[in-house]
Protein backbone atom coordinates (compact mmCIF):
# COMPACT_ATOMS: atom_id res chain seq x y z
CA UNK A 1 -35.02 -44.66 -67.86
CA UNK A 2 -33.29 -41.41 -66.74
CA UNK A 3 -35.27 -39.03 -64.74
CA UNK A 4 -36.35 -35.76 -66.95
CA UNK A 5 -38.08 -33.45 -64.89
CA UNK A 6 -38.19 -30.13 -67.10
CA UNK A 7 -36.02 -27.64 -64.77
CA UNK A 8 -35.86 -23.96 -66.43
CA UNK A 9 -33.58 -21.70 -64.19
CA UNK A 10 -33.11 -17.69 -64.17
CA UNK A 11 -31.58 -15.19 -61.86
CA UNK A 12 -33.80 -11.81 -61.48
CA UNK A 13 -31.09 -8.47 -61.22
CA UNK A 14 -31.49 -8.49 -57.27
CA UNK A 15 -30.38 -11.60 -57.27
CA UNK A 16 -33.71 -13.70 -56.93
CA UNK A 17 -32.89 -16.99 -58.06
CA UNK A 18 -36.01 -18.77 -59.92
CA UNK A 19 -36.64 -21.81 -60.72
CA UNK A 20 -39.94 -22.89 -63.05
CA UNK A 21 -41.23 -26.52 -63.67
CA UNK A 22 -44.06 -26.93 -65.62
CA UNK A 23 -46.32 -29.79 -65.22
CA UNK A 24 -49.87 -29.27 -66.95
CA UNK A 25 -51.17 -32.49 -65.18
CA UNK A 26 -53.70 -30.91 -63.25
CA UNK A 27 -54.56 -26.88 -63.48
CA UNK A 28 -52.38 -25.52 -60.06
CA UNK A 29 -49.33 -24.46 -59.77
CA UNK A 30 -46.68 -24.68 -56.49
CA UNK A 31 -45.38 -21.75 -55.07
CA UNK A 32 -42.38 -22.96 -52.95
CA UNK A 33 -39.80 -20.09 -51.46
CA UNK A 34 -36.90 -21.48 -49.72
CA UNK A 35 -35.09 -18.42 -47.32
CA UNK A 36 -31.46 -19.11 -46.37
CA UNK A 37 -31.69 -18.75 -42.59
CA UNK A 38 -32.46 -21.13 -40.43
CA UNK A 39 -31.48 -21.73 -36.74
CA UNK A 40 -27.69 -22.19 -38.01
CA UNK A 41 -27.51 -18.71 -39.15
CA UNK A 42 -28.37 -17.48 -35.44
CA UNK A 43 -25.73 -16.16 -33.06
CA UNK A 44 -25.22 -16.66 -29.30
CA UNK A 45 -27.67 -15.18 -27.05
CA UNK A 46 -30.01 -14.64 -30.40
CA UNK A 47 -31.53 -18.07 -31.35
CA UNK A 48 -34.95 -19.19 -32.19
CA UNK A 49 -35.02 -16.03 -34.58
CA UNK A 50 -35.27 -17.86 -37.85
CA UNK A 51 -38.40 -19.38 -36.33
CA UNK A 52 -40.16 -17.00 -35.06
CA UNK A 53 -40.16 -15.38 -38.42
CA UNK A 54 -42.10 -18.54 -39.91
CA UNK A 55 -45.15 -17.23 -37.35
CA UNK A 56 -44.52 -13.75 -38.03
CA UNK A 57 -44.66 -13.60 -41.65
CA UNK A 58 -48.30 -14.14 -40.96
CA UNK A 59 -49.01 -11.23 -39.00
CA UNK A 60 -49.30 -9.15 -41.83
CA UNK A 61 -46.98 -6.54 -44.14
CA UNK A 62 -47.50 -3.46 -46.05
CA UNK A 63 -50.28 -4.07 -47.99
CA UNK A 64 -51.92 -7.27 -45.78
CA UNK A 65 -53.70 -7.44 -42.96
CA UNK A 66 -52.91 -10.13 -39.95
CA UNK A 67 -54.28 -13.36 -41.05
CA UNK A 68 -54.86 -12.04 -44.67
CA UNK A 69 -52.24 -14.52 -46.16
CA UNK A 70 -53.75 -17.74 -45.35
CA UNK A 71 -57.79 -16.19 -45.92
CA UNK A 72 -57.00 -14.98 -49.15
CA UNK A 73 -55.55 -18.27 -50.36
CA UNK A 74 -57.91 -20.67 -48.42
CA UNK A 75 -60.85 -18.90 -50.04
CA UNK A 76 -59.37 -19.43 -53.61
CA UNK A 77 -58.85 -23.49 -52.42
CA UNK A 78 -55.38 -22.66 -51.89
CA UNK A 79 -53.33 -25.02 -49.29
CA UNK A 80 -50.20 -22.99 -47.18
CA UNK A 81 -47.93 -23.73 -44.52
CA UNK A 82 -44.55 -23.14 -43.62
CA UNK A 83 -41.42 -24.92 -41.66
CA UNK A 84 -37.89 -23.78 -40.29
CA UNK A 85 -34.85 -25.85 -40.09
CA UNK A 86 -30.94 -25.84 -39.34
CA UNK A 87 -30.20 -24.34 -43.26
CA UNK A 88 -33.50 -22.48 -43.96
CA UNK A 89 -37.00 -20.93 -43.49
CA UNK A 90 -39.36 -22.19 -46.19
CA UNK A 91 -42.73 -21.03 -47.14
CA UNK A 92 -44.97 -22.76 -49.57
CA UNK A 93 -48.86 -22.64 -51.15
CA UNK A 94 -50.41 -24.54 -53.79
CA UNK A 95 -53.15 -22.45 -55.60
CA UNK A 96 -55.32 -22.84 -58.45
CA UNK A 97 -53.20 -21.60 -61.66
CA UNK A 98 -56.12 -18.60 -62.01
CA UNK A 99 -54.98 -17.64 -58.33
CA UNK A 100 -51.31 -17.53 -59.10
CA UNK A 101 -50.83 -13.91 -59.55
CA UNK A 102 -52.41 -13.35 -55.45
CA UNK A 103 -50.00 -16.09 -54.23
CA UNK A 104 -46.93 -13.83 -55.87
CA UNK A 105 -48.07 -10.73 -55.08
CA UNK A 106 -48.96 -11.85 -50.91
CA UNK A 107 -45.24 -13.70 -51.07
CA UNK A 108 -43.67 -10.40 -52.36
CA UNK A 109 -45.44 -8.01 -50.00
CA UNK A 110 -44.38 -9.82 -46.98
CA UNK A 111 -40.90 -11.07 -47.96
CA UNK A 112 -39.94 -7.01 -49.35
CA UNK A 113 -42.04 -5.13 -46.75
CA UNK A 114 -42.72 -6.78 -43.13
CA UNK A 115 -41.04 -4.68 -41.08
CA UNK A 116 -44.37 -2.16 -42.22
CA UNK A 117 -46.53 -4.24 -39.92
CA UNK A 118 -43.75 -5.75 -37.75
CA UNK A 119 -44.74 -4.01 -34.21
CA UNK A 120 -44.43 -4.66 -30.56
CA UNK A 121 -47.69 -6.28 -30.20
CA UNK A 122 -47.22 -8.37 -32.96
CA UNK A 123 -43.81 -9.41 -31.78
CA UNK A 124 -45.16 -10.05 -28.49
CA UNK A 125 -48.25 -11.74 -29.50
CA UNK A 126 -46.23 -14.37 -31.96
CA UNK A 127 -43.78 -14.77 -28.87
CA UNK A 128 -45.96 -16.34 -26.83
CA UNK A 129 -47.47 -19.12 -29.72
CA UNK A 130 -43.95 -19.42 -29.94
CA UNK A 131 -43.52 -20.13 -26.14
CA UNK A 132 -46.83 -22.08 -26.40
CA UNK A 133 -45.09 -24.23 -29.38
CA UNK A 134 -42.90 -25.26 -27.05
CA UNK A 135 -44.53 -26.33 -24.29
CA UNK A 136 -46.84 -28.82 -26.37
CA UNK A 137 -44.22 -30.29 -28.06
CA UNK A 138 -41.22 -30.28 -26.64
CA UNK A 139 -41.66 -29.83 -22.77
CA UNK A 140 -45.19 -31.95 -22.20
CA UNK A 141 -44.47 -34.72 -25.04
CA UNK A 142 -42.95 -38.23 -24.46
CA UNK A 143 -39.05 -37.91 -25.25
CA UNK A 144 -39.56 -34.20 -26.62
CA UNK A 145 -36.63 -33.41 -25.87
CA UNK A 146 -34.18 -36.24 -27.09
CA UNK A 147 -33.33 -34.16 -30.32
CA UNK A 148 -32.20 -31.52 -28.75
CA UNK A 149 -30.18 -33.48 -26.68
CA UNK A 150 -29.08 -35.54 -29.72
CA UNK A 151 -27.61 -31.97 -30.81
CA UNK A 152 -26.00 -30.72 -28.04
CA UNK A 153 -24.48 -33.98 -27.09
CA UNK A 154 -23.15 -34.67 -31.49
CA UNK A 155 -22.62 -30.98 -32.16
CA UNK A 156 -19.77 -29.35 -29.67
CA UNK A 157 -20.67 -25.95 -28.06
CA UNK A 158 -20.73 -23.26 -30.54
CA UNK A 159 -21.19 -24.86 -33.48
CA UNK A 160 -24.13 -24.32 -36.01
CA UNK A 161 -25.90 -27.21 -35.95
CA UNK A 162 -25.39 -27.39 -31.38
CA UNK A 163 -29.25 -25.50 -30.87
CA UNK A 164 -32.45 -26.67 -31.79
CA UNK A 165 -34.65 -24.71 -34.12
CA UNK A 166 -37.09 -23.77 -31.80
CA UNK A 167 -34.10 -22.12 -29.80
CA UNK A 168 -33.96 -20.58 -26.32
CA UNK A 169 -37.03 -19.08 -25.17
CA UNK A 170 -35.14 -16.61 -22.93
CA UNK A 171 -33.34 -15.53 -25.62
CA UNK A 172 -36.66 -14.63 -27.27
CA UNK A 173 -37.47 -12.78 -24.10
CA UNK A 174 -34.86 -10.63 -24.18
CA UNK A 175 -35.31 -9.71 -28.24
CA UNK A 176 -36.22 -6.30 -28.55
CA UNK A 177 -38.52 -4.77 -31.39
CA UNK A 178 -35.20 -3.56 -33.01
CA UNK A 179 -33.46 -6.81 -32.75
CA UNK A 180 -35.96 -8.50 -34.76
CA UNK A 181 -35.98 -6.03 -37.04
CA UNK A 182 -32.31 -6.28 -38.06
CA UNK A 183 -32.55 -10.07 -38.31
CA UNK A 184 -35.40 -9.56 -41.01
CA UNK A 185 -33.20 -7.16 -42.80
CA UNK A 186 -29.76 -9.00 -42.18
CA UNK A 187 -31.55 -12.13 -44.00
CA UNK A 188 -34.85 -11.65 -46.04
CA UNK A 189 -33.81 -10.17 -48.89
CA UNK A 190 -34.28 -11.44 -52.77
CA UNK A 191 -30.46 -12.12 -52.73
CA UNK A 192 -31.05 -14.46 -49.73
CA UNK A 193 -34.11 -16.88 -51.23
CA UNK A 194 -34.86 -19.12 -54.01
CA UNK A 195 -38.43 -18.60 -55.51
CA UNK A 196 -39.96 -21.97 -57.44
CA UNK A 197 -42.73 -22.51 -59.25
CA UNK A 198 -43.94 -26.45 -60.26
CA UNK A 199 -47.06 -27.06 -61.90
CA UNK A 200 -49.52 -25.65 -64.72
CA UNK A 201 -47.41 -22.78 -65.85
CA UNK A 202 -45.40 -22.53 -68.87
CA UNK A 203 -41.47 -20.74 -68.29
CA UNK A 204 -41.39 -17.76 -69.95
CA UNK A 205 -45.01 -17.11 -68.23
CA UNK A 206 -43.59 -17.88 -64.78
CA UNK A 207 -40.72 -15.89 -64.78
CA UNK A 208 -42.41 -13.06 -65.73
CA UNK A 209 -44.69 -13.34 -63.49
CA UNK A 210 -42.16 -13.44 -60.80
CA UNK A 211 -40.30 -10.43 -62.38
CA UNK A 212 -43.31 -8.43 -61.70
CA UNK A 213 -43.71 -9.07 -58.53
CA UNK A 214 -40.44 -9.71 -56.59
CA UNK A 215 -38.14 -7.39 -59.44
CA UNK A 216 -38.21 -4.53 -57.65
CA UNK A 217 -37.27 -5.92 -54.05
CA UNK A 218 -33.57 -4.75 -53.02
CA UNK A 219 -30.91 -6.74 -52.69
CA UNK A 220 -29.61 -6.17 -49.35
CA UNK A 221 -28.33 -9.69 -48.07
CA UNK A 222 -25.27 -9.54 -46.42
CA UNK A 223 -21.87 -11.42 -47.38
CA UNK A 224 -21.91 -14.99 -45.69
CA UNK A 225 -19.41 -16.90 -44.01
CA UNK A 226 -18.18 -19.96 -45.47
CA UNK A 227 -19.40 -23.04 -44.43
CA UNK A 228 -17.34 -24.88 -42.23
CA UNK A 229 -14.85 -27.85 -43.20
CA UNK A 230 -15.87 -31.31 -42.16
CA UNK A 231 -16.34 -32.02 -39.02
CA UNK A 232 -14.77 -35.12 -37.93
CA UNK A 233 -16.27 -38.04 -35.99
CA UNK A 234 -16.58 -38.15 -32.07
CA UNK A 235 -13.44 -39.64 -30.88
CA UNK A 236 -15.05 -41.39 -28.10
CA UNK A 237 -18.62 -41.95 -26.88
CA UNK A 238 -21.06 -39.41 -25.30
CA UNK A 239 -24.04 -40.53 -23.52
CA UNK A 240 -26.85 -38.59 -22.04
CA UNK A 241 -29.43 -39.92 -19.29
CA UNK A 242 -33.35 -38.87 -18.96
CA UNK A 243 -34.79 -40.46 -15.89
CA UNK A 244 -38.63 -39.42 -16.27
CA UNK A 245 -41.68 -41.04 -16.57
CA UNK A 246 -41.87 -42.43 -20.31
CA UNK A 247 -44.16 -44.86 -22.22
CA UNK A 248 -40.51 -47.41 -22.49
CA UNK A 249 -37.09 -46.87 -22.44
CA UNK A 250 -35.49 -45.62 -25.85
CA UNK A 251 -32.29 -45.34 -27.11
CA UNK A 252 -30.92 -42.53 -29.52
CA UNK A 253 -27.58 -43.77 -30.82
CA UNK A 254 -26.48 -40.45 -33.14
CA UNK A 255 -23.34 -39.94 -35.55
CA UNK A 256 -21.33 -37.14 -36.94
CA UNK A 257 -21.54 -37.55 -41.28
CA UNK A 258 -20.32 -36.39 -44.17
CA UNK A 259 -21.93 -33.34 -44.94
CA UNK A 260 -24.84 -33.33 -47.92
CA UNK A 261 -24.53 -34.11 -51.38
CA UNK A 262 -22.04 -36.05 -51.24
CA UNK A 263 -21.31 -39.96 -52.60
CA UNK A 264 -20.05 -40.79 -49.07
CA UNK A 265 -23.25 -39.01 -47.45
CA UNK A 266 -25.13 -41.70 -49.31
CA UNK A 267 -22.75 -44.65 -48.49
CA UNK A 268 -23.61 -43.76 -44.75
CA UNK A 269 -27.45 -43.42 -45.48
CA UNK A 270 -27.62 -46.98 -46.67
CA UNK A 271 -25.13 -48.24 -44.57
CA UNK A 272 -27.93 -46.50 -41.75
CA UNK A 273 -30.53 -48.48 -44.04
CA UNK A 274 -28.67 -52.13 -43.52
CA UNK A 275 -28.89 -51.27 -39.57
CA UNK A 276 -32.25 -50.33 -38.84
CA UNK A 277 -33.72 -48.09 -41.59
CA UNK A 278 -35.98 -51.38 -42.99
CA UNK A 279 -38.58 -53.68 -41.69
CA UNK A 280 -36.11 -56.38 -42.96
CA UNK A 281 -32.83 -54.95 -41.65
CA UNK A 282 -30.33 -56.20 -38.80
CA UNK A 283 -31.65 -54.40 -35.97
CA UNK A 284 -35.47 -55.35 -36.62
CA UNK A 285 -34.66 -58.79 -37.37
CA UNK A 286 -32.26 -59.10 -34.39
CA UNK A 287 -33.95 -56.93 -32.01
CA UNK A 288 -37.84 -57.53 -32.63
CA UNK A 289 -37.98 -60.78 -34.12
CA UNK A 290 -35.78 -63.20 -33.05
CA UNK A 291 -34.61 -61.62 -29.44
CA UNK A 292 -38.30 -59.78 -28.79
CA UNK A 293 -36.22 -57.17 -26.24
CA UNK A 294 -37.21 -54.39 -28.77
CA UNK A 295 -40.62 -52.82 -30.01
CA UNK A 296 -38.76 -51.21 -32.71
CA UNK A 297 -35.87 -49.69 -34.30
CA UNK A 298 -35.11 -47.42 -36.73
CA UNK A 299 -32.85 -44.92 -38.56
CA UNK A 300 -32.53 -41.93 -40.08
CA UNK A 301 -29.82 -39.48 -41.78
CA UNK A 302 -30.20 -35.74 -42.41
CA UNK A 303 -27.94 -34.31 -44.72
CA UNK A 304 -26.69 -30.84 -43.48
CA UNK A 305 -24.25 -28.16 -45.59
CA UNK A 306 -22.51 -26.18 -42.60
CA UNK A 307 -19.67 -28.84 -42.07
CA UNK A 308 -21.32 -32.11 -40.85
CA UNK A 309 -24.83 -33.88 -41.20
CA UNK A 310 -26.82 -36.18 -38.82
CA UNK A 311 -27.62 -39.70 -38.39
CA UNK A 312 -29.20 -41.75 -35.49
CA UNK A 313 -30.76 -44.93 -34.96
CA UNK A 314 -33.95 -45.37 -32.14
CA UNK A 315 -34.65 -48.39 -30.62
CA UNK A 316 -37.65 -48.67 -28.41
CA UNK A 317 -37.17 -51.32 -25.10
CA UNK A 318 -39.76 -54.03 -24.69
CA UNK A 319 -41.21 -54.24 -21.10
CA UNK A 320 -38.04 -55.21 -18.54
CA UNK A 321 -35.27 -55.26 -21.44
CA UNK A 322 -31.84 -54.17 -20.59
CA UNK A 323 -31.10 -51.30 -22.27
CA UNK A 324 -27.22 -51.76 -21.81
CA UNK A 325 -27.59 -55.32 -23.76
CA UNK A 326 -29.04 -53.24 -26.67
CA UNK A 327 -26.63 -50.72 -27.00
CA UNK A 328 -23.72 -53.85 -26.80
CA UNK A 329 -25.99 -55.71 -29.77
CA UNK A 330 -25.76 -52.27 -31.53
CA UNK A 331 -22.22 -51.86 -31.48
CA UNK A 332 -21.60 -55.81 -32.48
CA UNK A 333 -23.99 -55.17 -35.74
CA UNK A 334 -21.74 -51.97 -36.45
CA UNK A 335 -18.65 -53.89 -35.89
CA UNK A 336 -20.16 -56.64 -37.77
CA UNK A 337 -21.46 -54.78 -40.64
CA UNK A 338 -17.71 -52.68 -40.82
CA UNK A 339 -16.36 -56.26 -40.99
CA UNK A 340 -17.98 -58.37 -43.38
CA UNK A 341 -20.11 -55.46 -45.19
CA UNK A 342 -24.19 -55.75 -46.35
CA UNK A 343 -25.21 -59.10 -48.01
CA UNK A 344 -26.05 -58.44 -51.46
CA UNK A 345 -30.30 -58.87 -50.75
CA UNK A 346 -29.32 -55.60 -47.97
CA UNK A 347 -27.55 -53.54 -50.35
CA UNK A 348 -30.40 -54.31 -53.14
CA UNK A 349 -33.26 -53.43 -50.42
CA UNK A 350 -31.70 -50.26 -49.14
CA UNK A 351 -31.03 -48.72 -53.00
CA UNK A 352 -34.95 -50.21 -53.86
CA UNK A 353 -36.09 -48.45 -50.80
CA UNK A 354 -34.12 -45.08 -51.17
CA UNK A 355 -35.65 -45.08 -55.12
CA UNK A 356 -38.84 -45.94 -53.72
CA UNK A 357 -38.83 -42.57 -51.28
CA UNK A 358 -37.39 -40.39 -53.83
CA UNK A 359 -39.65 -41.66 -56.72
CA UNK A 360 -42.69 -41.10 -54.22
CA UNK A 361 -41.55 -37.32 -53.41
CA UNK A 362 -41.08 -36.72 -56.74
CA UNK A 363 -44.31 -37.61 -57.83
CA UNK A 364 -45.59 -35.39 -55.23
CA UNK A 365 -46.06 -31.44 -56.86
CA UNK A 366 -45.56 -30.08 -54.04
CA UNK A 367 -42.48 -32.40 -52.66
CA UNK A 368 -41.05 -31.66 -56.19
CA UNK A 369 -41.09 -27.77 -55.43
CA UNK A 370 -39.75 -28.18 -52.43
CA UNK A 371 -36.67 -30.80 -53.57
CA UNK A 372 -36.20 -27.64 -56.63
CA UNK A 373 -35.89 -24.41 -54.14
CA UNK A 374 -33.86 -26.99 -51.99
CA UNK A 375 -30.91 -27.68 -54.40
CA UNK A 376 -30.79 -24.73 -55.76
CA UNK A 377 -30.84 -22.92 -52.33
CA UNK A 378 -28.25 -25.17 -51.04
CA UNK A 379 -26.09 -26.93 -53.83
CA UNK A 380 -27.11 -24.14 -56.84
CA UNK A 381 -28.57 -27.46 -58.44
CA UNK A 382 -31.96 -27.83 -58.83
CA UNK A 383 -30.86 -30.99 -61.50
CA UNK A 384 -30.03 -32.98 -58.35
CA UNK A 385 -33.79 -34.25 -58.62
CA UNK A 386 -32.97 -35.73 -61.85
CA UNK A 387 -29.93 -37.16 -61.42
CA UNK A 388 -29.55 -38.07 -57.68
CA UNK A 389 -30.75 -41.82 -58.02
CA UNK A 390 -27.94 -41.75 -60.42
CA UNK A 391 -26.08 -41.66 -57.14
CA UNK A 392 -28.06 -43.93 -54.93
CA UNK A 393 -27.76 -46.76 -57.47
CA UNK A 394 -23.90 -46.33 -57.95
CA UNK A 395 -23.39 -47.40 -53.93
CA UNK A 396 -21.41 -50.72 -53.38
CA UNK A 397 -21.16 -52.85 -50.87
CA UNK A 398 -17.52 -51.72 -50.66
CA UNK A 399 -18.44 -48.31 -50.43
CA UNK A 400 -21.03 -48.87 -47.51
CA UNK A 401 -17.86 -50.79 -45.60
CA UNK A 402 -16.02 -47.71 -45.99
CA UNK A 403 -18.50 -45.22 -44.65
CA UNK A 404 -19.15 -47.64 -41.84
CA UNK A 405 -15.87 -47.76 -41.05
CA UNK A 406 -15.47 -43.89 -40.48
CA UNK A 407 -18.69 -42.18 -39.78
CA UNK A 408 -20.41 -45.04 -37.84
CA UNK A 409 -17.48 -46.66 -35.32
CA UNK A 410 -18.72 -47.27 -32.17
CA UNK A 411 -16.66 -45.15 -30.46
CA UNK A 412 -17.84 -42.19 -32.53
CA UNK A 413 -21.22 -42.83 -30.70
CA UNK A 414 -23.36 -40.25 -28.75
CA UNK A 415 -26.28 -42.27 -27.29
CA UNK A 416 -29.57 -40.35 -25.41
CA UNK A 417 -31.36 -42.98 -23.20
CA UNK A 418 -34.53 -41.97 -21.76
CA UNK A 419 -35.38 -44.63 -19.02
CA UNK A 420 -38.88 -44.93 -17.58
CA UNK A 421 -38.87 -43.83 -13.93
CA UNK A 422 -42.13 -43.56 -11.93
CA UNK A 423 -41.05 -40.79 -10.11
CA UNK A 424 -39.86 -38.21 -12.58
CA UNK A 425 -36.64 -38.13 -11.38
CA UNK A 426 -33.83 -36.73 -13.96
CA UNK A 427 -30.38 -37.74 -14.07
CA UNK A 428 -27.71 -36.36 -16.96
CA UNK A 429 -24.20 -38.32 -17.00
């Protein structure tokens, strides 16, 4: 049976795109606002921006206090948070539907009129959490900072998707009160964000609702770039070294793909699947079953708009395992899997488990918001969450062959190996 989540879609005058979903299941609604900047969007000498405006946006705005935001909501039984990422800032509460109207109004106050509350002291104060962020996990974690090495080592110098979100924290040093200021009015403006709302609200209700509140922000967002065409595969493989003192040694094999919603996006997601991304695939069963020279293994693939997406696979050393002899069984599964392509009970497990995950989110309120205000933020198609297993299930074997053959060669590798060393001692090659 088709998927038939009811999507209703309207664009305010300042360019506010909206999105209402009603589902009368239980008496809340999801208020889910999805910014386009993230750490992409920042320029040399300027990054980490897009996330310190995630902490800031809590520090108060014209008509709220510091802190206000979250007590308000709490004390109605609301539940808030928000995240940053390469192609946007989100921020997101579920409320009681009677406690709907405060979640708009708070949203609309802070995303039209920050920069009323946006001082020094606040800047300096959100800064330092910022700095403080980093330190606990990034600097003093296990392997904190293999993604961002991942990055830098896929992603050539310059390019978008090169820094990690949390960017450079002498770049936030140097950010004056002005600087910040601009970025907030370069990006946060109605013409710039996606508003949805998913859960006990009826459409013509919700987008009132949102007219009330948000219709008389300005639309000030600036003309954007275009994204940038494909980037092509690694021609030949980078590899990064972390000698420090680490539970075991891990590997990070990474990939260039196709960039997001595309069919050949998904053929490298289950070809990623077939490798490592199952408790039955060909890296577990190789790796952790029958060899024992691995803990674990997995995979993952991010799909990204600016040119290129992401895909890695981790594999965690048993005690006194040679790390070199994993990364050669690697590349013979890749070669092996470009060769002969997934047996038929892989291809069926990888499309079960992808409808599995994407059945789950959906069933989710609040992952349903969030899949709406992402589609229509980044593909202008919040329908995608009715009609993307359509996709998943139309991958062949031949298809996954393909994709492995262009996105996943081994010479297209960048690998990240942190090896456990007593003395701390750090070595990049």
């Amino acid at each position: 049976m088709p998927l038939d989540y009811p999507v209703h879609r309207r664009t305010l005058d300042n360019g506010l795109r909206v999105v209402v979903s009603p589902d009368h299941t239980v008496p809340n609604v999801t208020v889910n606002l999805w910014v386009g900047v993230g750490s992409r969007h920042e320029e040399a000498g300027r990054t980490g921006f897009a996330h310190l405006f995630e902490h800031l946006m809590f520090q108060g705005s014209r008509g709220v206090r510091s802190g206000e935001h979250f007590e308000a909501l709490m004390a109605e039984g609301g539940r808030l948070n928000a995240t940053t990422w390469f192609d946007r800032t989100n921020y997101f509460e579920t409320v009681p539907t009677g406690a709907l109207e405060l979640a708009l109004w708070l949203e609309a106050d802070r995303h039209g009129h920050l920069l009323d509350a946006l001082t020094q002291e606040n800047l300096d104060n959100q800064r330092d959490v910022v700095k403080e962020e980093k330190r606990q996990r990034y600097d003093n974690q296990p392997y904190g900072t293999a993604l961002i090495d991942v990055y830098a080592a896929v992603f050539p110098e310059g390019h978008p998707y090169h820094h990690p979100t949390i960017g450079s924290m002498a770049d936030l040093d140097a950010a004056s009160l002005e600087d910040v200021h601009a970025f907030f009015r370069r990006y946060y403006a109605p013409d710039n964000t996606v508003l949805t709302l998913c859960g006990d609200i009826a459409p013509e209700e919700g987008f009132t609702l949102v007219e009330r509140y948000f219709g008389g922000l300005t639309a000030r967002a600036e003309e954007r770039r275009p994204d940038l065409p494909q980037l092509e595969p690694l021609t030949a493989p980078v590899r990064v070294e972390r000698r420090e003192k680490v539970p075991n040694d891990r590997l990070h094999v990474a990939f260039r793909l196709p960039v997001d919603g595309t069919d050949e996006l998904v053929a490298a997601t289950v070809a990623l699947d077939c490798l490592a991304g199952l408790s039955s695939s060909r890296l577990v069963r190789r790796f952790v079953r029958r060899e024992q020279s691995a803990t674990g293994a997995h995979a993952t693939a991010w799909g990204f708009v600016d040119g290129v997406s992401l895909g890695f696979v981790v594999i965690d050393a048993a005690p006194d395992a040679d790390t070199d002899a994993l990364e050669a069984g690697l590349v013979e599964e890749l070669e092996r899997l470009a060769q002969e392509g997934p047996t038929e009970a892989e291809l069926e497990a990888s499309i079960a488990q992808a409808e599995r995950a994407w059945l789950s989110a959906l069933a989710s309120q609040e992952e349903r918001a969030d899949l709406l205000s992402r589609y229509l933020l980044l593909h202008d198609d919040p329908d995608v969450v009715n009609t993307h297993l359509d996709r998943v299930r139309a991958v062949t074997a031949e298809r996954v062959v393909e994709a492995t053959r262009r996105w996943l060669r081994p010479e297209s590798r960048a690998v990240v190996a942190f090896l456990d060393d007593a003395e701390g001692a750090e070595a990049v090659a």
